[in-house]
Protein backbone atom coordinates (compact mmCIF):
# COMPACT_ATOMS: atom_id res chain seq x y z
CA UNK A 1 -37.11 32.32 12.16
CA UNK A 2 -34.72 32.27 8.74
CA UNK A 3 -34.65 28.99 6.91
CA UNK A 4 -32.75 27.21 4.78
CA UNK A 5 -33.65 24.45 2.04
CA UNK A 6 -30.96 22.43 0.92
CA UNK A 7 -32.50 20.84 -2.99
CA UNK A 8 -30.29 17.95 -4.19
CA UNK A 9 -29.85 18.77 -7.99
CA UNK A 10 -27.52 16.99 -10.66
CA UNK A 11 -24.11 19.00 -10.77
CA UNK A 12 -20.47 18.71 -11.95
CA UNK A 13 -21.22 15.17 -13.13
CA UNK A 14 -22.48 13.82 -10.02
CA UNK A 15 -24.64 14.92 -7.38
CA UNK A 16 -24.95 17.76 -4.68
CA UNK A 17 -26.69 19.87 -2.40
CA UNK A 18 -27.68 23.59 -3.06
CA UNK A 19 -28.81 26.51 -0.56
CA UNK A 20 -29.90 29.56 -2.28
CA UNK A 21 -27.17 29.66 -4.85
CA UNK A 22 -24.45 27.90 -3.30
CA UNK A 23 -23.19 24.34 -4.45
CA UNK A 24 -21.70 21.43 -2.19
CA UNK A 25 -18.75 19.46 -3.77
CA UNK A 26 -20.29 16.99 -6.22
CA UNK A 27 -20.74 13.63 -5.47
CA UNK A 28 -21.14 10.66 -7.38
CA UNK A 29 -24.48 9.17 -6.34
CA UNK A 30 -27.93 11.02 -4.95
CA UNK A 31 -27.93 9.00 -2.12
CA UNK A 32 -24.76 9.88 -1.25
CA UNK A 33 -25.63 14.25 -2.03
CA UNK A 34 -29.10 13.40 0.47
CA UNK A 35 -27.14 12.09 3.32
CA UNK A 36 -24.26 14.75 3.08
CA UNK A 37 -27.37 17.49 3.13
CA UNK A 38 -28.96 15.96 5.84
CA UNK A 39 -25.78 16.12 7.89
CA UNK A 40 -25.22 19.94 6.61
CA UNK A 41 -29.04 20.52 7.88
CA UNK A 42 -28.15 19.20 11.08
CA UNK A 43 -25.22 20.77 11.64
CA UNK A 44 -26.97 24.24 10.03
CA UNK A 45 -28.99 24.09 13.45
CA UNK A 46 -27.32 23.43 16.60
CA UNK A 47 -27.17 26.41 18.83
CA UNK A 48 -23.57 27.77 19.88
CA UNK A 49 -22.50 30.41 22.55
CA UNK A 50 -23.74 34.27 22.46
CA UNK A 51 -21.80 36.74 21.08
CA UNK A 52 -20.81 40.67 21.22
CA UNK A 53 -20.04 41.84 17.39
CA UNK A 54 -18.43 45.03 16.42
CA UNK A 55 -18.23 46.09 12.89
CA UNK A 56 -17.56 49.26 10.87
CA UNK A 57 -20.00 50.53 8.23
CA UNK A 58 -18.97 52.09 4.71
CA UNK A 59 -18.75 55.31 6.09
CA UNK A 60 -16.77 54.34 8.98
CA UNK A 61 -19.10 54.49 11.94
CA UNK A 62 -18.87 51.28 14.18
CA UNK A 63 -22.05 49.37 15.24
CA UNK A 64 -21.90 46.99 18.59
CA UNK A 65 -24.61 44.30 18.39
CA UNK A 66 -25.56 41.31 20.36
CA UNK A 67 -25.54 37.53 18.31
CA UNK A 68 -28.05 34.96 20.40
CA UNK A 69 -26.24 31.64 19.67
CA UNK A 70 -29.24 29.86 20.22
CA UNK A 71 -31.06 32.19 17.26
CA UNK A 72 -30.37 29.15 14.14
CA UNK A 73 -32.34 29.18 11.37
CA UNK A 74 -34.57 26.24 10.44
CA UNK A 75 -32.67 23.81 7.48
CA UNK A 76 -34.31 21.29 5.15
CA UNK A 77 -33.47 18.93 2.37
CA UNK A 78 -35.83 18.78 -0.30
CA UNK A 79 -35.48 16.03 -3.05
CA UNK A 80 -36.67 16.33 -6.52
């Protein structure tokens, strides 16, 4: 199973949430950055519906692949 740590870290200013090397908008206190990454955790792991995918590769062959909408990855907020 993938996961994904939100860290709340001082940015812009103010306050946000980061996954890997992505930023959330800043905001101005760290409660306020905890409780908006909580929320994105949350979100980050309820299941949706199955899917068929079809995409084309660089050298223009097409793959078909199967997406289990119940496969989401485990999220986390880590403070300090």
């Amino acid at each position: 199973m993938a996961r994904i740590t939100y860290s709340i870290v001082p940015h812009d200013g103010g306050w946000a949430y980061k996954a890997a090397d992505a930023y959330s908008e800043s905001f101005p206190s760290r409660e306020m950055a905890i409780a908006a990454a909580k929320a994105a955790a949350a979100e980050q792991q309820v299941g949706g519906d199955d899917e068929e995918i079809s995409f084309q590769d660089e050298k223009g062959n097409w793959h078909f692949e199967h997406a289990d909408g119940g496969d989401r990855p485990e999220a986390t907020v880590e403070d300090g």
